[in-house]
PDB file of N, CA and C in Angstrom:
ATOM      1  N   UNK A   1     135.426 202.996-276.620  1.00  0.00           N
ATOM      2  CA  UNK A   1     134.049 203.278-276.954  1.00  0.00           C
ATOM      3  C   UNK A   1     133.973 204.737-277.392  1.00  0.00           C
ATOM      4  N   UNK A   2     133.212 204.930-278.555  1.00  0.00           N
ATOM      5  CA  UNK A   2     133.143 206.268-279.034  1.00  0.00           C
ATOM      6  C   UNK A   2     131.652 206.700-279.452  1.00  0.00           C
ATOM      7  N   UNK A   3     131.301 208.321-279.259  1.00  0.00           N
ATOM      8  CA  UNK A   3     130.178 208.661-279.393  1.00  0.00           C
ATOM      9  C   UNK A   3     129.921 208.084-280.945  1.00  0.00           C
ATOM     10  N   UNK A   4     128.733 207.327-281.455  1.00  0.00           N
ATOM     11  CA  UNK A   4     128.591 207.190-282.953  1.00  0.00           C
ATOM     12  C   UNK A   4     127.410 208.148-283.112  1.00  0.00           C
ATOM     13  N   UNK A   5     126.714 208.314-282.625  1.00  0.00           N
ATOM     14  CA  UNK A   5     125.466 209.480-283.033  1.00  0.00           C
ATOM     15  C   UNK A   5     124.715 210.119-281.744  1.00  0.00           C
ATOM     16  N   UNK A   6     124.296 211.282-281.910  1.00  0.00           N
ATOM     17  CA  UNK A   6     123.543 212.302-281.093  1.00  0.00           C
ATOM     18  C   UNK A   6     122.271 212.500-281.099  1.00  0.00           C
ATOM     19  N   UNK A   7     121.164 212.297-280.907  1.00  0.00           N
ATOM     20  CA  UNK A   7     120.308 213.448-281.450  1.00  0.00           C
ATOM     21  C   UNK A   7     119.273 213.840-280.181  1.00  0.00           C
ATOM     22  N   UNK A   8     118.825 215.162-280.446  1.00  0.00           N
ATOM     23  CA  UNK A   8     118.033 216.000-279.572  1.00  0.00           C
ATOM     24  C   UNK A   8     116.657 216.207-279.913  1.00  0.00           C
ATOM     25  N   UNK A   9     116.009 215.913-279.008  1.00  0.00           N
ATOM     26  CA  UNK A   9     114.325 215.978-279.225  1.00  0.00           C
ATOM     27  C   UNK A   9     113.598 217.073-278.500  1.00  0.00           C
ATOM     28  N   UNK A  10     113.990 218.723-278.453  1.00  0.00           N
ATOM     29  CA  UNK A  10     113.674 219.251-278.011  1.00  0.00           C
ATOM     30  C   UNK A  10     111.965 219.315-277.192  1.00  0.00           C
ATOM     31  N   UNK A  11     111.178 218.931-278.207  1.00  0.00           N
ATOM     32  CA  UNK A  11     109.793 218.808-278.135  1.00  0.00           C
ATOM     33  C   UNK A  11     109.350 218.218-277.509  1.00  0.00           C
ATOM     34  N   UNK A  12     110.403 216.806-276.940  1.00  0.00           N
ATOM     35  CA  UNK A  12     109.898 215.796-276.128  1.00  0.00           C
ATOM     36  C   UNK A  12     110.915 216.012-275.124  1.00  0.00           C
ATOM     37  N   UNK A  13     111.670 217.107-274.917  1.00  0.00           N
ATOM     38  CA  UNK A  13     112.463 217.312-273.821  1.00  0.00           C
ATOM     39  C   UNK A  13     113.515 216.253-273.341  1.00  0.00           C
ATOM     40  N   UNK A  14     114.120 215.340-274.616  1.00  0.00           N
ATOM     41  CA  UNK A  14     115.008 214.432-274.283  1.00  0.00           C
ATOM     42  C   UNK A  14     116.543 214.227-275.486  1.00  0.00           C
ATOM     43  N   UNK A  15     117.281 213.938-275.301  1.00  0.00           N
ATOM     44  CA  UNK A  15     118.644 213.450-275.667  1.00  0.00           C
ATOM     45  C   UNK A  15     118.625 211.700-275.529  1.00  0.00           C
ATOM     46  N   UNK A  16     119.574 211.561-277.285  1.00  0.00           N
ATOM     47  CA  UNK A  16     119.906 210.349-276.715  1.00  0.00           C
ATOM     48  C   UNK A  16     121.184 209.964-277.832  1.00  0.00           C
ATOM     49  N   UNK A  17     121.922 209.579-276.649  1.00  0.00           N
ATOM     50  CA  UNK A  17     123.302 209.010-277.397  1.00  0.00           C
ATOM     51  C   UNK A  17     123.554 207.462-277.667  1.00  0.00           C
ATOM     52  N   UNK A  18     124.015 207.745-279.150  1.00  0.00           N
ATOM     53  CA  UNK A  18     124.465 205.969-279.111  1.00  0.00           C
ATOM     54  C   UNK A  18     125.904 205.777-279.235  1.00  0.00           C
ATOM     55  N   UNK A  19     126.431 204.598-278.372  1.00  0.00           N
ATOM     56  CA  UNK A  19     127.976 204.591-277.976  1.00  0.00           C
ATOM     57  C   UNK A  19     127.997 202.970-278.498  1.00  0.00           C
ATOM     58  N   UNK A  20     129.524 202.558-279.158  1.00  0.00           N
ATOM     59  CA  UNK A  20     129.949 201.868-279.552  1.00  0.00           C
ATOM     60  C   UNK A  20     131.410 201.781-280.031  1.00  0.00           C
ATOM     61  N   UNK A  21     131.873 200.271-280.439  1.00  0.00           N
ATOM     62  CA  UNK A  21     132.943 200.349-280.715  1.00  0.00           C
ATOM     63  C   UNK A  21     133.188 200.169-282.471  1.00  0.00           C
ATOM     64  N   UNK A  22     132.099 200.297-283.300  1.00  0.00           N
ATOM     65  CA  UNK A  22     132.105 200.613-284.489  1.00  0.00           C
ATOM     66  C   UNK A  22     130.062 200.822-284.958  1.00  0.00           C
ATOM     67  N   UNK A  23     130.266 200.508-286.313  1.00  0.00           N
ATOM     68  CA  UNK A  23     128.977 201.207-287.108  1.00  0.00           C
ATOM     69  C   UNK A  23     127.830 200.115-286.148  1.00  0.00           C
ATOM     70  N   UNK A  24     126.516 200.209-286.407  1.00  0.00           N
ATOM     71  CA  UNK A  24     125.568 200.010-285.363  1.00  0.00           C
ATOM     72  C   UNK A  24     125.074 198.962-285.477  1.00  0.00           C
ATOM     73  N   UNK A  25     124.945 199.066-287.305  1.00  0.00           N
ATOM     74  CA  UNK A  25     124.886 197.306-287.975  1.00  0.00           C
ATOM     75  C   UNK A  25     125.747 196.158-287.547  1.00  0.00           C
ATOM     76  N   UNK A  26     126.941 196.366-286.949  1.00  0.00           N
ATOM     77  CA  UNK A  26     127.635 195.451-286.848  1.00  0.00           C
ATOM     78  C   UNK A  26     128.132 195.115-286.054  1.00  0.00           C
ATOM     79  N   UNK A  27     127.667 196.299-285.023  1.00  0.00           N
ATOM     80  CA  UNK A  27     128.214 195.866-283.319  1.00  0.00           C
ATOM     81  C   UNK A  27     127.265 196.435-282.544  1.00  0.00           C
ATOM     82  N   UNK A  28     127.724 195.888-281.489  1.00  0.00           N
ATOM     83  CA  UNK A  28     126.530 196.112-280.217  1.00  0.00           C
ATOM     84  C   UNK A  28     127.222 197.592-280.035  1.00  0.00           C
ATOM     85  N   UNK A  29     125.850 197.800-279.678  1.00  0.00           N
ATOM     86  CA  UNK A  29     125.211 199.461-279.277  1.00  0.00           C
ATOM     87  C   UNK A  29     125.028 200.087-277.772  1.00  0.00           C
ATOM     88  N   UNK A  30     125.265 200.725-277.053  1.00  0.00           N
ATOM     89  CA  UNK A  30     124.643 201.468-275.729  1.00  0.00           C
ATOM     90  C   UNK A  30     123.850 202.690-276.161  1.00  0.00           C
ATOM     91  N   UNK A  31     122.404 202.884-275.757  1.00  0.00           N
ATOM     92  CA  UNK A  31     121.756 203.860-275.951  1.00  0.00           C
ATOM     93  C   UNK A  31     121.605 204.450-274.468  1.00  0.00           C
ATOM     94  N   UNK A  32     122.229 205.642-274.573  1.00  0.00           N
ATOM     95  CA  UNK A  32     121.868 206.639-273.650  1.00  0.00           C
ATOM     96  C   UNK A  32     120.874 207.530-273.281  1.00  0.00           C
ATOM     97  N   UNK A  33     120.234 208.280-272.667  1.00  0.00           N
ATOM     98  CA  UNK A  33     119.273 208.779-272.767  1.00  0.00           C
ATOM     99  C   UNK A  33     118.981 210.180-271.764  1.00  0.00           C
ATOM    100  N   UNK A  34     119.089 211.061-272.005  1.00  0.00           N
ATOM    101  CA  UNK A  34     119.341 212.667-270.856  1.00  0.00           C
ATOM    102  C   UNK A  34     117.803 212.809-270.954  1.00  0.00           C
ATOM    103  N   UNK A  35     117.156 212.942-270.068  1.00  0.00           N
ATOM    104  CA  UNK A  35     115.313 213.574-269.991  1.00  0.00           C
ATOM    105  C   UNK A  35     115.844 215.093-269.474  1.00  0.00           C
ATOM    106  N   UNK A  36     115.560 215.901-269.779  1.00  0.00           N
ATOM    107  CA  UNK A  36     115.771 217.521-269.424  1.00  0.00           C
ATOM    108  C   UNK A  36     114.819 217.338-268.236  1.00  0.00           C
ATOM    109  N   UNK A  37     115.694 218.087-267.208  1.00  0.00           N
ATOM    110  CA  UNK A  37     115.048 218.227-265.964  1.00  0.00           C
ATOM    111  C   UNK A  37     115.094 217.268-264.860  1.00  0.00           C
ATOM    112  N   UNK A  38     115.789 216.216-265.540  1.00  0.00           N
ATOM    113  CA  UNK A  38     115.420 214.700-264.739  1.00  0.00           C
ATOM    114  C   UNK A  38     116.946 215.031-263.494  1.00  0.00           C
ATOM    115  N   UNK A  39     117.114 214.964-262.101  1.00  0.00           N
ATOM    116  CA  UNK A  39     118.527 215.425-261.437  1.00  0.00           C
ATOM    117  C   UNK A  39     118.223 213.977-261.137  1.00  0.00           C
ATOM    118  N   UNK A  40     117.663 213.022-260.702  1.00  0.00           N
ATOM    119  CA  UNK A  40     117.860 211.875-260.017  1.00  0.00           C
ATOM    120  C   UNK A  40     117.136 210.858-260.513  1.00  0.00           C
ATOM    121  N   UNK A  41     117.672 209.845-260.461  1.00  0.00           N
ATOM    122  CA  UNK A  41     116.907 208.435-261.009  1.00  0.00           C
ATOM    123  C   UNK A  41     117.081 207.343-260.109  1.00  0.00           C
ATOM    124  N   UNK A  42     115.918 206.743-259.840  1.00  0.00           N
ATOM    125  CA  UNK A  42     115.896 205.504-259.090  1.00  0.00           C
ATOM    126  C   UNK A  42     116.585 204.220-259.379  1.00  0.00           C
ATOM    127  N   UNK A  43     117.239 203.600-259.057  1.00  0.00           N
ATOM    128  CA  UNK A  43     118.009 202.574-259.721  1.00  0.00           C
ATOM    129  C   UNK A  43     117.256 201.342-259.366  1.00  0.00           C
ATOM    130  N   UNK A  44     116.259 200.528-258.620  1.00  0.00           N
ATOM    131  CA  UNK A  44     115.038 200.173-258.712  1.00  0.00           C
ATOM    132  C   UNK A  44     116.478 198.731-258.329  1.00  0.00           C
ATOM    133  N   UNK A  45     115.973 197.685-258.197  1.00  0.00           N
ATOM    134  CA  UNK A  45     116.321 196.173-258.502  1.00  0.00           C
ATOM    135  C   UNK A  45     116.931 195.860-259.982  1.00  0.00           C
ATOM    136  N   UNK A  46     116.202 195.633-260.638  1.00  0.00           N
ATOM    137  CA  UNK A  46     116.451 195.483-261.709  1.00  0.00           C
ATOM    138  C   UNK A  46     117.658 195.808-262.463  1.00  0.00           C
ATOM    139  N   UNK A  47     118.604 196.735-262.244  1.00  0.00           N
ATOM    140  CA  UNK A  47     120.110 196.639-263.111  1.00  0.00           C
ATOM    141  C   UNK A  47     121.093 196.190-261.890  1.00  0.00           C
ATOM    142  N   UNK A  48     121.870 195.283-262.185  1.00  0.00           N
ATOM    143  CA  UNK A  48     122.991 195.511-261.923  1.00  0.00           C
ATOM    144  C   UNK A  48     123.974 195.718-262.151  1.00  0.00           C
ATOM    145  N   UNK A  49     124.883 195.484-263.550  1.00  0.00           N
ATOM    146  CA  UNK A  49     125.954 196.680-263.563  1.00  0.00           C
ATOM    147  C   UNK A  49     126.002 196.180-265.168  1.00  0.00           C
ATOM    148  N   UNK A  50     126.907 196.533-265.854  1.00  0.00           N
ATOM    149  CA  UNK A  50     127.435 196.374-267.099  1.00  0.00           C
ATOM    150  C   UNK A  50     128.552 196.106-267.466  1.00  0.00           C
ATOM    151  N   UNK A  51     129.393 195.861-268.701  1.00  0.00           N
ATOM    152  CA  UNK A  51     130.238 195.021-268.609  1.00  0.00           C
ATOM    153  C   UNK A  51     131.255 195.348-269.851  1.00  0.00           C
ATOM    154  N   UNK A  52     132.206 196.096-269.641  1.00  0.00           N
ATOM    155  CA  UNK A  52     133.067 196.955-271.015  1.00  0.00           C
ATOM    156  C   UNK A  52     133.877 195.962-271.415  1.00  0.00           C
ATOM    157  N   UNK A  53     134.471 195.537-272.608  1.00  0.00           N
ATOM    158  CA  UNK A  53     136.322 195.665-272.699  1.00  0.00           C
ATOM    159  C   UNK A  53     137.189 196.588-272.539  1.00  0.00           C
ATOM    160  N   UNK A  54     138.255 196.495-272.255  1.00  0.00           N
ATOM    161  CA  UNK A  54     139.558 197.461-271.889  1.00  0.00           C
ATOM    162  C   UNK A  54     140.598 196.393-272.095  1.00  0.00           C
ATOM    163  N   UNK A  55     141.566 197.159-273.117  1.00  0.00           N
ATOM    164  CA  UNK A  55     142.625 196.790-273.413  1.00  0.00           C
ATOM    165  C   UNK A  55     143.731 196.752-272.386  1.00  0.00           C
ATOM    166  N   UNK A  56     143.086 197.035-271.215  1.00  0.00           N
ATOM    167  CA  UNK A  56     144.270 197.414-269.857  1.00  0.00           C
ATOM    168  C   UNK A  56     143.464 197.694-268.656  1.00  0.00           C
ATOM    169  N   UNK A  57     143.043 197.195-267.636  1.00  0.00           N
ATOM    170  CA  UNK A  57     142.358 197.055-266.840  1.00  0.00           C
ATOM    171  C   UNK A  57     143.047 198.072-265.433  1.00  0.00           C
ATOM    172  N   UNK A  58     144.436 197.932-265.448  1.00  0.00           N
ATOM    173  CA  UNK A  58     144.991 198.991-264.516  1.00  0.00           C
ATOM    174  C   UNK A  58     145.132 200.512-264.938  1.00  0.00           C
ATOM    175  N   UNK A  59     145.317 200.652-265.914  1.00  0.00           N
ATOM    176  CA  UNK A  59     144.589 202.452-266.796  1.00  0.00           C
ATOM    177  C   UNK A  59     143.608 202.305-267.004  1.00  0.00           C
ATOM    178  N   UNK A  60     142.858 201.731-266.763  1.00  0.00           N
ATOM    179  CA  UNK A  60     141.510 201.868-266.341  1.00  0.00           C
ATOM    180  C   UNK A  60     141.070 202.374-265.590  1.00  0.00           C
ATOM    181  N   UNK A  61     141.689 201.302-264.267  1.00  0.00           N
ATOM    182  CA  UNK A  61     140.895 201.840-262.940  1.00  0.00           C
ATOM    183  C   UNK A  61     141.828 202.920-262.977  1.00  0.00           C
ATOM    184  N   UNK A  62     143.029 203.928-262.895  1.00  0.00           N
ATOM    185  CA  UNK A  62     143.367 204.862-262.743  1.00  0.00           C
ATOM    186  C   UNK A  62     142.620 206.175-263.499  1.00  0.00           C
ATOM    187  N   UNK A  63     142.041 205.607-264.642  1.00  0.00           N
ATOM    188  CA  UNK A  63     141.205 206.883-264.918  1.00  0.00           C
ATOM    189  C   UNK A  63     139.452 206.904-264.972  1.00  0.00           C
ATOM    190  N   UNK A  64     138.995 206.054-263.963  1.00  0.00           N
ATOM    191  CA  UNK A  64     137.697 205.889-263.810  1.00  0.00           C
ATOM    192  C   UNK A  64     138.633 206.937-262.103  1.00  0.00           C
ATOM    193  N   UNK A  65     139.314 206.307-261.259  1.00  0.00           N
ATOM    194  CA  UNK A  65     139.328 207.740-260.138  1.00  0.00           C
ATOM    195  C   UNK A  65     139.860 208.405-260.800  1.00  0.00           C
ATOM    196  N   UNK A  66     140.478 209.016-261.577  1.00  0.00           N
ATOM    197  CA  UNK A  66     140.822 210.675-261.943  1.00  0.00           C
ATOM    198  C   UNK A  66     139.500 211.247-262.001  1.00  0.00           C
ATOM    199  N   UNK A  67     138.350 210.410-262.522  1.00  0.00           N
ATOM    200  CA  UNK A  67     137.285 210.717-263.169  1.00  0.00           C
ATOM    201  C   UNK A  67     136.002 211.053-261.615  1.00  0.00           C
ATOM    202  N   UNK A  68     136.533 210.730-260.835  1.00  0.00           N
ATOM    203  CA  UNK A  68     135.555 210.755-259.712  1.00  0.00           C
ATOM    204  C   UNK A  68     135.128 209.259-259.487  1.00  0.00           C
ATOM    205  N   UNK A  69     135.233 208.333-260.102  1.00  0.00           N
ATOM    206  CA  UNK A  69     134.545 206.736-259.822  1.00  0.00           C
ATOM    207  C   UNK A  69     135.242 205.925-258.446  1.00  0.00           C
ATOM    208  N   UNK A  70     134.737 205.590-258.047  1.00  0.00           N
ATOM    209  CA  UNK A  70     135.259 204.937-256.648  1.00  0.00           C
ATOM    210  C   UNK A  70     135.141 202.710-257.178  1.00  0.00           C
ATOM    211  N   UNK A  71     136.288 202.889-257.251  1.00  0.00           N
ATOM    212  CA  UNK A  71     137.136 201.230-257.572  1.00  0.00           C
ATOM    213  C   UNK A  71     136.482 200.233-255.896  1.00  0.00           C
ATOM    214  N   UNK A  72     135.687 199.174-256.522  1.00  0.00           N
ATOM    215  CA  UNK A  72     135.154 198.265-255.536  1.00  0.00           C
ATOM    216  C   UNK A  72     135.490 196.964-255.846  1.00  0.00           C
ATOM    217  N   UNK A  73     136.366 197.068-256.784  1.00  0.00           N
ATOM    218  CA  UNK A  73     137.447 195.529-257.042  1.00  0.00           C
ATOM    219  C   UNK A  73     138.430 195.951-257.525  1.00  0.00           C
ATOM    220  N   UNK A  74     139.486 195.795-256.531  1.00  0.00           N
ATOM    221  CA  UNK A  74     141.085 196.755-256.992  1.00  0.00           C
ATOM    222  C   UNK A  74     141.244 195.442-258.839  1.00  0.00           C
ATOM    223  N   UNK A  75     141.751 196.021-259.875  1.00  0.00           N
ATOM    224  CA  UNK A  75     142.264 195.563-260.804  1.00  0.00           C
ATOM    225  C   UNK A  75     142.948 194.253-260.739  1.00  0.00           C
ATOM    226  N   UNK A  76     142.906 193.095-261.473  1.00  0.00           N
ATOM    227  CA  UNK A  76     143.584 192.093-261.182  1.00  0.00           C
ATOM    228  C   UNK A  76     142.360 190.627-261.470  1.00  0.00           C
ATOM    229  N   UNK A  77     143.506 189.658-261.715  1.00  0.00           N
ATOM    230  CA  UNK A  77     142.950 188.224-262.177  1.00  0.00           C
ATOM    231  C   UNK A  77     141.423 187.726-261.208  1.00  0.00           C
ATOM    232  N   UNK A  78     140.530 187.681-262.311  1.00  0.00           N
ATOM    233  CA  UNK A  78     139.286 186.308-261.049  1.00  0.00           C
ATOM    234  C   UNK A  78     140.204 185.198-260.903  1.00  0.00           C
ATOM    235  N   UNK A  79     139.878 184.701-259.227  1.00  0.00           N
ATOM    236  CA  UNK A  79     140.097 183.661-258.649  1.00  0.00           C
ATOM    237  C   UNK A  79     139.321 182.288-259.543  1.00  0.00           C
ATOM    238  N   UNK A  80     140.073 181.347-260.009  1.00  0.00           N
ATOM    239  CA  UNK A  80     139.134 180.482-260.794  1.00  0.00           C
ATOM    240  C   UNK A  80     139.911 180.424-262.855  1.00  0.00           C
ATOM    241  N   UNK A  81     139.906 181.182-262.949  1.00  0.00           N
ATOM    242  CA  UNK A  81     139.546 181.833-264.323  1.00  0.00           C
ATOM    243  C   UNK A  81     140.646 182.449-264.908  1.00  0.00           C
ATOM    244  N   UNK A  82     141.158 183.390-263.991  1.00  0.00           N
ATOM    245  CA  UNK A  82     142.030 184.621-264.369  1.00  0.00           C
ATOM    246  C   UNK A  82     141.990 185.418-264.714  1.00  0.00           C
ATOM    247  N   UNK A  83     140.651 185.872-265.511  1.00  0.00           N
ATOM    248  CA  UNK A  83     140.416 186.986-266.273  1.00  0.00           C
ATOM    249  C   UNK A  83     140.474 188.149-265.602  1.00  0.00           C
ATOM    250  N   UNK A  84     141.119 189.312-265.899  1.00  0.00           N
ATOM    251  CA  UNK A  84     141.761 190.494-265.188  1.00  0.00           C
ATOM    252  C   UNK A  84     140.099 191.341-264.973  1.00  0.00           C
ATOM    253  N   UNK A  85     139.837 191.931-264.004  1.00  0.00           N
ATOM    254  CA  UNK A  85     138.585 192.627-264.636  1.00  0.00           C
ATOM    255  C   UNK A  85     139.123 193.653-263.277  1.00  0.00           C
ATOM    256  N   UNK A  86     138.499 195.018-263.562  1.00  0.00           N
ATOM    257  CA  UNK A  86     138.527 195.756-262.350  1.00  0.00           C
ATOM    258  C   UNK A  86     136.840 196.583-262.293  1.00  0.00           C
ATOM    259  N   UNK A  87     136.385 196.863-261.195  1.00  0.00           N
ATOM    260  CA  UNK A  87     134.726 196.996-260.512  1.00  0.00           C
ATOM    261  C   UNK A  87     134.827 198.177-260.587  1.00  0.00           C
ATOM    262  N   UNK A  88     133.630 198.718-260.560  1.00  0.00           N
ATOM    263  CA  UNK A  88     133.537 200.818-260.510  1.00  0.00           C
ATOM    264  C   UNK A  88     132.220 200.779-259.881  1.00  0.00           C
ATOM    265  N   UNK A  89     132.009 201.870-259.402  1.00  0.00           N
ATOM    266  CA  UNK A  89     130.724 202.684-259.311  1.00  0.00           C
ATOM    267  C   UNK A  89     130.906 204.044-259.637  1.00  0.00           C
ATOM    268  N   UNK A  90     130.285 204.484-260.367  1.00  0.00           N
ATOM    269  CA  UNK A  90     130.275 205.954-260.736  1.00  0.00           C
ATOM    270  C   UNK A  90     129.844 206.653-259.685  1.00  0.00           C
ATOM    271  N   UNK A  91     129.981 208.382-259.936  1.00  0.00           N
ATOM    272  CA  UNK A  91     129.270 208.985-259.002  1.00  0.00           C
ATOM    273  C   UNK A  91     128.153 208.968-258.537  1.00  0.00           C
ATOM    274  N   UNK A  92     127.247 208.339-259.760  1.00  0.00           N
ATOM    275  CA  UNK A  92     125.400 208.480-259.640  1.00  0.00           C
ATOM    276  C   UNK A  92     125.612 207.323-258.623  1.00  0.00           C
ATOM    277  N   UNK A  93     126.555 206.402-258.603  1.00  0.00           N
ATOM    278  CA  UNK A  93     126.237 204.825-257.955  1.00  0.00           C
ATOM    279  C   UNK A  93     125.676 203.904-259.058  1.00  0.00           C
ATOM    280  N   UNK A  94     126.271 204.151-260.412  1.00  0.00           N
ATOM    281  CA  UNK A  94     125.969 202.949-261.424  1.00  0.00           C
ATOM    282  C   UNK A  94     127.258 202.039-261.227  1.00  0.00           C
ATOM    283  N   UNK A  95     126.897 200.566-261.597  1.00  0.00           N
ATOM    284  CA  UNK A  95     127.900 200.066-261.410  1.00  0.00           C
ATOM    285  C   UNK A  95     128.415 199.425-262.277  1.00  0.00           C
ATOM    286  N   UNK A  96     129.882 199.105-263.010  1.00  0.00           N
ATOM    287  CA  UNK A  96     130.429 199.342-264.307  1.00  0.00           C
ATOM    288  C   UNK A  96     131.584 197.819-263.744  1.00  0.00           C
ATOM    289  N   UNK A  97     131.885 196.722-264.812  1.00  0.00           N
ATOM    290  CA  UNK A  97     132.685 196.402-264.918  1.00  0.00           C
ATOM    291  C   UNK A  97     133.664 196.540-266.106  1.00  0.00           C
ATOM    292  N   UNK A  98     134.987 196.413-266.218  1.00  0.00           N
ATOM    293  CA  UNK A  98     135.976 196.778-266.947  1.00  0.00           C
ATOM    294  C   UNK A  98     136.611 195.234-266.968  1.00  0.00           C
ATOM    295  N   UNK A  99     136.358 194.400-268.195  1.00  0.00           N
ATOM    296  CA  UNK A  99     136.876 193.580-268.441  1.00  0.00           C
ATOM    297  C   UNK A  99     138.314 193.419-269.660  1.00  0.00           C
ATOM    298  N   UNK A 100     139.048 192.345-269.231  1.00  0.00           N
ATOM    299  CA  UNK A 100     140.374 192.406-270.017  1.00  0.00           C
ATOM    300  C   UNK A 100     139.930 191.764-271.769  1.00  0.00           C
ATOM    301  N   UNK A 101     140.181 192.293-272.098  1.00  0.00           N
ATOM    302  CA  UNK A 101     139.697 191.966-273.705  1.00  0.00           C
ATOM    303  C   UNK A 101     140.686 190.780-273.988  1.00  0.00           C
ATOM    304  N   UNK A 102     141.890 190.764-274.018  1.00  0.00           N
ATOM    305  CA  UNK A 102     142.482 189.168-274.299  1.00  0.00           C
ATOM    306  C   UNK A 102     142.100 188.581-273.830  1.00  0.00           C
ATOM    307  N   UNK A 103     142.050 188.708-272.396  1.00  0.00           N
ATOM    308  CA  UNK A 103     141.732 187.721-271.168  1.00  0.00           C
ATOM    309  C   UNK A 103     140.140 186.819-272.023  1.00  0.00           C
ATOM    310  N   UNK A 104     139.216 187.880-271.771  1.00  0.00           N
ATOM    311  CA  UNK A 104     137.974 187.398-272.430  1.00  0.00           C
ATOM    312  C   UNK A 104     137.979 186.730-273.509  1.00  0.00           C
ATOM    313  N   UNK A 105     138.660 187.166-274.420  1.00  0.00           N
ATOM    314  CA  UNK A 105     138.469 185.953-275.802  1.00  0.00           C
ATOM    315  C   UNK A 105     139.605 184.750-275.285  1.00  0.00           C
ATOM    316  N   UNK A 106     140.376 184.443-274.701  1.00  0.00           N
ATOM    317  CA  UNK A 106     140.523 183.115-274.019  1.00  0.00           C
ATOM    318  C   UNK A 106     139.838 182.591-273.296  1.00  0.00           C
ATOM    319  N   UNK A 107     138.700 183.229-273.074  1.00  0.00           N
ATOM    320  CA  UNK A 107     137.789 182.543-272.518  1.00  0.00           C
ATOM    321  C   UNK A 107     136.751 181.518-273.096  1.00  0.00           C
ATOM    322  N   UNK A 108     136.584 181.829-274.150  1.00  0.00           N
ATOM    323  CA  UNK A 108     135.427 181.813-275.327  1.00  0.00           C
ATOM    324  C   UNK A 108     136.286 180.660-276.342  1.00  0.00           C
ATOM    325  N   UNK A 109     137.444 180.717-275.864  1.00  0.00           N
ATOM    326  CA  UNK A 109     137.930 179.160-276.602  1.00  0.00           C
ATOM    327  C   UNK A 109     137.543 177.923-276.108  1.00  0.00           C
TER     328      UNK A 109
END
């Protein structure tokens, strides 16, 4: 996933990034969003986590902890299925899955 665009709204005291794995037309998008001033956010009911590809699910979880993220499903096959996926929570306490990208499109057959 790579930053595709930035922009800053000084006036309205906010940032917002859009992340993807190509142009915006043609693939799904994550919009980010920094409010200046904001240190804490309520995480309310409503989210529960999100859901990446990774070409490698064990360098994954090794650099989500280099990164500070604390691993809440060691790396490795679902029971059922097989699909490799490994669990995160970030520091804020967002919670992130890391799914196997082959794995997944054998799924979808």
């Amino acid at each position: 996933m790579e930053l595709l665009r930035k922009r800053d709204n000084p006036k309205y005291k906010y940032t917002i990034a859009m992340m993807g794995y190509g142009p915006e037309d043609k693939n799904t998008v994550l919009e980010l969003t920094y409010n200046y001033g904001v240190t804490e956010y309520s995480k309310g009911n409503a989210y529960a986590q999100i859901a990446i590809g990774t070409d490698d699910v064990y360098k994954t979880a090794e650099a989500v902890k280099k990164h500070g993220g604390k691993i809440t499903r060691e790396p490795g096959p679902l029971p059922g299925i097989g699909t490799k996926i490994v669990a995160c929570v970030d520091p804020d306490g967002w919670k992130t899955v890391f799914v196997d990208n082959i794995d997944f499109l054998k799924e979808l057959e």
